[in-house]
N, C-alpha and C. Protein backbone atom coordinates (compact mmCIF):
# COMPACT_ATOMS: atom_id res chain seq x y z
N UNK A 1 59.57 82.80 71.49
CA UNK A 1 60.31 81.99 72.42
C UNK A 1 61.26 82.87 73.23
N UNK A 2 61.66 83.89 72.47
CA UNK A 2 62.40 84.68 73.32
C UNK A 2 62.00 85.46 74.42
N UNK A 3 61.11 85.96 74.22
CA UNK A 3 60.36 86.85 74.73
C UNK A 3 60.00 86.05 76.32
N UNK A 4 59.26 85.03 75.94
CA UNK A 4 58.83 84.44 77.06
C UNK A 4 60.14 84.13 78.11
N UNK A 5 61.27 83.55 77.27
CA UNK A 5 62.22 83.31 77.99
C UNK A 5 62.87 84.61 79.18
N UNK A 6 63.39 85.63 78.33
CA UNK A 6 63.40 87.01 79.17
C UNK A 6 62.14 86.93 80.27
N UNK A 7 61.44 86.85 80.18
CA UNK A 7 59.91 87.21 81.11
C UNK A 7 60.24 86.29 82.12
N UNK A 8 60.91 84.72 81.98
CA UNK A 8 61.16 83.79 83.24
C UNK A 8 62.41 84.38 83.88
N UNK A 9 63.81 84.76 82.82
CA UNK A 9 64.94 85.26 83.71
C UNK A 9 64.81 86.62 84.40
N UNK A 10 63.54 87.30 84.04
CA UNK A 10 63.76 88.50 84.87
C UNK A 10 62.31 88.42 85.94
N UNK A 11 61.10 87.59 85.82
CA UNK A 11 60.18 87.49 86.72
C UNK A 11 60.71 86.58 88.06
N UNK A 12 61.30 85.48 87.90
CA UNK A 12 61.70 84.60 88.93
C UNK A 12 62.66 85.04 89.87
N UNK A 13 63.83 86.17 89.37
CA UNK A 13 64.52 86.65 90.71
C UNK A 13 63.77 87.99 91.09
N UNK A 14 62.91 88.71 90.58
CA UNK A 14 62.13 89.31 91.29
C UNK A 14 61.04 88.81 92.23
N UNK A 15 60.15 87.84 92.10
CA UNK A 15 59.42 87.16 92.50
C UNK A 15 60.20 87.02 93.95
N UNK A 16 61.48 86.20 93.67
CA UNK A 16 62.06 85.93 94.67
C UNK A 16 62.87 86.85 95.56
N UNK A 17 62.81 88.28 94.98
CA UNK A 17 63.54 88.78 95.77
C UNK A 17 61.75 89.53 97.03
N UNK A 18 61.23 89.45 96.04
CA UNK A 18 59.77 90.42 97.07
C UNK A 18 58.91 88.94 97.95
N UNK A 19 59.54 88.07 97.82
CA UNK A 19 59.45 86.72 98.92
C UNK A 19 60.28 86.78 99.78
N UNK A 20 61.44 87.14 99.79
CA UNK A 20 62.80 87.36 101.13
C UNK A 20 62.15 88.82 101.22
N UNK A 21 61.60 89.56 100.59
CA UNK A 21 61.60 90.98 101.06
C UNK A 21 60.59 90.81 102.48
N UNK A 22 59.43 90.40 102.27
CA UNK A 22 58.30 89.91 102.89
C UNK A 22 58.92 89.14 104.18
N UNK A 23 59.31 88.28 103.68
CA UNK A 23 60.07 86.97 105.44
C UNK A 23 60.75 88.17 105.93
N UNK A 24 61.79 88.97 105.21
CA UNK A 24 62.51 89.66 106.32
C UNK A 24 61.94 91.27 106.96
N UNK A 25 61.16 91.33 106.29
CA UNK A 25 60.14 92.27 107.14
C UNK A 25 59.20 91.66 108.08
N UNK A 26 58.74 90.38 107.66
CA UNK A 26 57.52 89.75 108.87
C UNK A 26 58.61 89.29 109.79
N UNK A 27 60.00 88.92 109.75
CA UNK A 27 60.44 88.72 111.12
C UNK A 27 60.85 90.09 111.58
N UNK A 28 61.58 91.06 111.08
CA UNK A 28 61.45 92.65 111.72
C UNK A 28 60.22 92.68 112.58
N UNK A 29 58.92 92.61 111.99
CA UNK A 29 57.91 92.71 112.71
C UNK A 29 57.82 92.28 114.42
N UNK A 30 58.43 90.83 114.23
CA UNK A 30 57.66 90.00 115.37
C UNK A 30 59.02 90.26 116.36
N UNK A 31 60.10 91.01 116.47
CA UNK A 31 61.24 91.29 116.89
C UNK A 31 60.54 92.60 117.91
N UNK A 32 59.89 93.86 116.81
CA UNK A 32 59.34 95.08 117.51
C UNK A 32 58.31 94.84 118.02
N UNK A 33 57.53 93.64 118.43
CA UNK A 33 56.48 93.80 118.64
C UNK A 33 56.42 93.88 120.46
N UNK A 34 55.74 94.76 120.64
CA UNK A 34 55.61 94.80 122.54
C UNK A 34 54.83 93.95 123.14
N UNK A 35 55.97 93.29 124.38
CA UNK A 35 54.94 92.47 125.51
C UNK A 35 53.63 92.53 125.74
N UNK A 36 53.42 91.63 125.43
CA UNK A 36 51.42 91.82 125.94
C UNK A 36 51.12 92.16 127.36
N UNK A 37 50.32 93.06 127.84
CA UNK A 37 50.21 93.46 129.01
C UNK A 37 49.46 91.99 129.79
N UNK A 38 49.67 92.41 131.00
CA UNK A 38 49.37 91.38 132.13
C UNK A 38 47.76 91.61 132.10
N UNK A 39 46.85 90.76 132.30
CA UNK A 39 45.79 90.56 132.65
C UNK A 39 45.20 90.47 134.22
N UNK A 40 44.77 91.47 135.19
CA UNK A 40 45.08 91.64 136.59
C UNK A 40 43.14 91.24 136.93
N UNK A 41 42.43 90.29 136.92
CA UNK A 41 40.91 90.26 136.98
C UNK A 41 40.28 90.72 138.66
N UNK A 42 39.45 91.85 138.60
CA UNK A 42 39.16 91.97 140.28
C UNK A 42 37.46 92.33 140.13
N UNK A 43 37.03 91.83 141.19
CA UNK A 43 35.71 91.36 141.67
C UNK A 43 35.37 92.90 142.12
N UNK A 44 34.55 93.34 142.13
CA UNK A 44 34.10 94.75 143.07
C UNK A 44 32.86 94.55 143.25
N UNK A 45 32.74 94.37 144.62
CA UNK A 45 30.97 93.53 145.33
C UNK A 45 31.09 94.68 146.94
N UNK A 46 29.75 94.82 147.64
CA UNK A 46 30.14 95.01 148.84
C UNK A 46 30.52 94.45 149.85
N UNK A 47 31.38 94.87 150.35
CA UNK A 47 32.20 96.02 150.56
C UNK A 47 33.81 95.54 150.13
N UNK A 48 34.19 95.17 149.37
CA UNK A 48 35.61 94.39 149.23
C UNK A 48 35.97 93.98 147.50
N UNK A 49 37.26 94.09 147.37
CA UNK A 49 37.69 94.06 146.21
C UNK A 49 38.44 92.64 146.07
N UNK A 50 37.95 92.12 145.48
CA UNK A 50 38.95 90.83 145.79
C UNK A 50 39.31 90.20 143.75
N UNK A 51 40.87 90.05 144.19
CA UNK A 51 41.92 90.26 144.82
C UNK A 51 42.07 91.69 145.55
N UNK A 52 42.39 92.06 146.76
CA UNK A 52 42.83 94.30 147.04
C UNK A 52 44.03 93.93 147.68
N UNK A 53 44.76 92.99 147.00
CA UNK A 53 46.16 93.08 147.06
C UNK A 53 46.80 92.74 145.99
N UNK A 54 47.58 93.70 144.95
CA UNK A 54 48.16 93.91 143.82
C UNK A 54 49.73 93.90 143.66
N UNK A 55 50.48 92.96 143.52
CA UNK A 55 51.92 93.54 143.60
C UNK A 55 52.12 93.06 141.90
N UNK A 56 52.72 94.31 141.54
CA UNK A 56 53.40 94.84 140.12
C UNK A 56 54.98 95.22 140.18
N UNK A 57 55.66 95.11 139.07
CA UNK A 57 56.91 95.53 139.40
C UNK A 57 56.86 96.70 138.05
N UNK A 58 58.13 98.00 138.79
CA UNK A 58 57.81 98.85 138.02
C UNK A 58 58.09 99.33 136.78
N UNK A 59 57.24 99.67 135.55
CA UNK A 59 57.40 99.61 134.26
C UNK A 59 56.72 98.95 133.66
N UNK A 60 55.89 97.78 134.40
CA UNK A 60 55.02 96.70 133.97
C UNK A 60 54.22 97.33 133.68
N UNK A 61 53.77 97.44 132.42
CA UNK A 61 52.38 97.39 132.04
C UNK A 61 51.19 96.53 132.17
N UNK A 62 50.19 96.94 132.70
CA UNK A 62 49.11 95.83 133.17
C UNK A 62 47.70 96.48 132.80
N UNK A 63 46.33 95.51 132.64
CA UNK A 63 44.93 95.69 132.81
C UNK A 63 44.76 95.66 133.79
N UNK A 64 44.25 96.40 134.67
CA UNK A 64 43.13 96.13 135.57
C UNK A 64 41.57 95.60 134.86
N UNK A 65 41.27 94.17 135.45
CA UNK A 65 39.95 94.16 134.62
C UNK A 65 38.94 94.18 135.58
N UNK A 66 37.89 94.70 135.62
CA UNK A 66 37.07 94.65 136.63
C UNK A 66 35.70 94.09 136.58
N UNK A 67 35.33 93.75 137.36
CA UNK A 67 33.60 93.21 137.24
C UNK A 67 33.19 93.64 138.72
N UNK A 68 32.15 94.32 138.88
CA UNK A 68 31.04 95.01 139.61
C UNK A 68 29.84 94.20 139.72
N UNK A 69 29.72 93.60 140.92
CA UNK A 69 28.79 92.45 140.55
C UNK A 69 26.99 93.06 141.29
N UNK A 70 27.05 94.01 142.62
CA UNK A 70 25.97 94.04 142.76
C UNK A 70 26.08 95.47 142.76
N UNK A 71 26.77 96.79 142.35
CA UNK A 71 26.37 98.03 142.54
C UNK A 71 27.20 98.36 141.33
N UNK A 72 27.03 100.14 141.37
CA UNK A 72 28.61 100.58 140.14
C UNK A 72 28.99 101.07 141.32
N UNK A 73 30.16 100.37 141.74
CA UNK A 73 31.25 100.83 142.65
C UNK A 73 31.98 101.91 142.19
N UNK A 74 33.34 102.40 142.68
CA UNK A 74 33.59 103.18 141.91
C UNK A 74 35.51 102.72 142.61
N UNK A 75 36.44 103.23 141.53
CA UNK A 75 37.80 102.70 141.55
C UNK A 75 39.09 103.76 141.76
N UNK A 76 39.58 104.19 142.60
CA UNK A 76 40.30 105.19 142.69
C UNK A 76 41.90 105.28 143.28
N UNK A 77 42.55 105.39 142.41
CA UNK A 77 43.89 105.05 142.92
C UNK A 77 44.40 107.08 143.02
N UNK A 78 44.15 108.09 144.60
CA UNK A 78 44.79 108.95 144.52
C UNK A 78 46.00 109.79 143.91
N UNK A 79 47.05 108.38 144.51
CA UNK A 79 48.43 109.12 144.26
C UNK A 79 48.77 108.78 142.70
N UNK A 80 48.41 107.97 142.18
CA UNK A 80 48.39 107.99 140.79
C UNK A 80 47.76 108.31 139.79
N UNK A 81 46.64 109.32 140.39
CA UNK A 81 45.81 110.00 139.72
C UNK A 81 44.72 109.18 138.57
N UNK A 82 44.64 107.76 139.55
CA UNK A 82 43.68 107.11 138.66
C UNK A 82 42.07 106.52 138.94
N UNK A 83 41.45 107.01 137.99
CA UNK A 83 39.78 106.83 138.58
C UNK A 83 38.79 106.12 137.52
N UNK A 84 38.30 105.34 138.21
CA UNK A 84 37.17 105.02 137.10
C UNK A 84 35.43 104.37 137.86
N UNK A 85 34.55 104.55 136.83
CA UNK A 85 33.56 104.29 137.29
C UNK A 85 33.06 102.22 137.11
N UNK A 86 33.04 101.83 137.90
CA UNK A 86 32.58 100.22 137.92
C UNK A 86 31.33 100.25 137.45
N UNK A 87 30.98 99.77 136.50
CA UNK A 87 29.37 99.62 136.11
C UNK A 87 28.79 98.24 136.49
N UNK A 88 27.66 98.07 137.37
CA UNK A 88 27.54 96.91 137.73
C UNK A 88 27.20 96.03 136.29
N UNK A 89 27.66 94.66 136.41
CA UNK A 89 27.67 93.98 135.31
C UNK A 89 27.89 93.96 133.95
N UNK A 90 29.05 95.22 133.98
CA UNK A 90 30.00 95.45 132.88
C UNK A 90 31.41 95.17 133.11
N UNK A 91 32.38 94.58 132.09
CA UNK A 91 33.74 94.58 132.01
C UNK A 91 34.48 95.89 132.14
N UNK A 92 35.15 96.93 132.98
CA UNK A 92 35.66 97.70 132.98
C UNK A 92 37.13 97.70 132.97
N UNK A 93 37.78 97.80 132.14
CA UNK A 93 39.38 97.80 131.99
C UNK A 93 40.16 99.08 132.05
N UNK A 94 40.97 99.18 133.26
CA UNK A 94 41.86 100.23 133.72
C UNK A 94 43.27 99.80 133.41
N UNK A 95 44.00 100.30 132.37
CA UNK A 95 45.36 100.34 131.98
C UNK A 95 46.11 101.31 132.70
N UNK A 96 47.25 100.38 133.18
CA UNK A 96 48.36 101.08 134.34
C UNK A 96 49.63 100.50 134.00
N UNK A 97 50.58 101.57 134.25
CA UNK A 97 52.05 101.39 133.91
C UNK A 97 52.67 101.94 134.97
N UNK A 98 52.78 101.64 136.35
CA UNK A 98 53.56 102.10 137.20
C UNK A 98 55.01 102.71 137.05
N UNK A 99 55.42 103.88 137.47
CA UNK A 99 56.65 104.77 137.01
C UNK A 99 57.65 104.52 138.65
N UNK A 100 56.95 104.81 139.53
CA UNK A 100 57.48 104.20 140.88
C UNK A 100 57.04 103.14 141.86
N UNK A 101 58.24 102.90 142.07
CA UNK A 101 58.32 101.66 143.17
C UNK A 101 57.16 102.18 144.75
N UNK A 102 56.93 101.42 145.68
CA UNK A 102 55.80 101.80 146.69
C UNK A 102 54.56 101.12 146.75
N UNK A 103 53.91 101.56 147.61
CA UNK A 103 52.50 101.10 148.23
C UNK A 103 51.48 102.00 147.93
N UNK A 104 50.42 101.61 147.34
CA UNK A 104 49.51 102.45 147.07
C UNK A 104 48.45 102.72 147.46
N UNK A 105 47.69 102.65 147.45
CA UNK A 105 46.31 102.99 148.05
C UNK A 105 45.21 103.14 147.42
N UNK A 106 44.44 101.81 147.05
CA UNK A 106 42.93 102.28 146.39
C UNK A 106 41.96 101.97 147.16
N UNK A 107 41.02 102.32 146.42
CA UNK A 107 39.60 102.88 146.88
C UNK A 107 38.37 102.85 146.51
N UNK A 108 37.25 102.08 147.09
CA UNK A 108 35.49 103.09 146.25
C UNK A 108 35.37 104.22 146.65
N UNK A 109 35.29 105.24 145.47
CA UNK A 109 34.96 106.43 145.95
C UNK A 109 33.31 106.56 145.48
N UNK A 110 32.44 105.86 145.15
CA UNK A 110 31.39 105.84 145.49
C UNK A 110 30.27 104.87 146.73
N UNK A 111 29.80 106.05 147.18
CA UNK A 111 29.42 105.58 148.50
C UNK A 111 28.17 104.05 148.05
N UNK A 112 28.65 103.09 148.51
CA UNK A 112 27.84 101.67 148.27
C UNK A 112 27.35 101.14 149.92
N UNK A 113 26.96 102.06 150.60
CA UNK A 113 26.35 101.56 151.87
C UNK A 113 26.97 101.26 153.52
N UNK A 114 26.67 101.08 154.19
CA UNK A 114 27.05 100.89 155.43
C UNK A 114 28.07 99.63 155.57
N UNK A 115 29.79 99.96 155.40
CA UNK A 115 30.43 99.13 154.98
C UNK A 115 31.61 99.56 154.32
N UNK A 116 30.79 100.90 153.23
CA UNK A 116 31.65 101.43 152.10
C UNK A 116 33.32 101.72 152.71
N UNK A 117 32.98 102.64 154.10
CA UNK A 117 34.92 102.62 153.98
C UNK A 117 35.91 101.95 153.88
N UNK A 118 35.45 100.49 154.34
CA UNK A 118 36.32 99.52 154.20
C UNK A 118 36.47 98.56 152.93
N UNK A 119 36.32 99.24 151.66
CA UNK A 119 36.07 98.87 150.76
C UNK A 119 37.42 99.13 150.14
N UNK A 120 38.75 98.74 150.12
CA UNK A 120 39.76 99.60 149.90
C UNK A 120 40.85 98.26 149.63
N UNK A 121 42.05 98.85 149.24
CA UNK A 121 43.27 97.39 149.10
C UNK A 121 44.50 98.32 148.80
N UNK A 122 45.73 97.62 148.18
CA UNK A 122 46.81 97.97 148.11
C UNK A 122 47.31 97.55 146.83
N UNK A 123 48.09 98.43 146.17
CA UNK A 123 49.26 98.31 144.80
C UNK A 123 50.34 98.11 145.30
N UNK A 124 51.37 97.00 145.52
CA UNK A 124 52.87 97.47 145.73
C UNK A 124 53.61 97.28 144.91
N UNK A 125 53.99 98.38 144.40
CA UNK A 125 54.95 97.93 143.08
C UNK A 125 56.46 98.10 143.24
N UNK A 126 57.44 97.00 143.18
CA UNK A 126 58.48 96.71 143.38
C UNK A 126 59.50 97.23 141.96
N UNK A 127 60.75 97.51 142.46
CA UNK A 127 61.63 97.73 141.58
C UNK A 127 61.75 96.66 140.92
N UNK A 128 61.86 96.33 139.39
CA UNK A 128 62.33 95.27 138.38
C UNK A 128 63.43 95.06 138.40
């Protein structure tokens, strides 16, 4: 009888202390946890990107998600040193975190036909 008794006064405030241990680490958790990035969806068909007007503010983290519907276009942001290949009828996701404010300038840099230069749009990303 004793025995068992010891085993309830010393299992039950442990029990209970690794139950508050748990709640107050799973709310720590949900405190550090980072903003979910923005979801930005763009069409890439010839000759036009639609949406190819992007305004972000800066620090935002965002997807670019892309769909390529009749070629693999191709995606090129110069001054931010960002490039990727559009695969026609694949999901392509370009992650961007703008550092400065401005107007940007993208692009197909693969040639998709009589049309291709005007295949182009704008980033403006505003101070937060």
């Amino acid at each position: 009888m004793q025995t068992s008794k010891r085993r309830f006064m010393v299992g039950v405030p442990l029990a209970l202390a690794a139950g508050l241990g748990t709640v107050l680490m799973a709310g720590a958790g949900v405190a550090a946890a980072k903003p979910k990035e923005r979801v930005i969806k763009i069409e890439a068909r010839k000759f036009r990107y639609a949406p190819n007007l992007i305004e972000l503010k800066k620090g935002e983290a965002v997807v670019l998600e892309f769909r390529a519907i009749d070629f693999t276009h191709g995606f090129s942001i110069p001054e931010m040193k960002v490039r990727a290949d559009l695969l026609q009828g694949q999901v392509v996701r370009v992650k961007l975190q703008p550092d400065t404010a401005g107007q940007f300038g993208f692009l197909c840099d693969n040639f998709c036909g009589s049309g291709h230069e005007e295949m182009a749009g704008s980033i403006i990303v505003k101070e937060a």
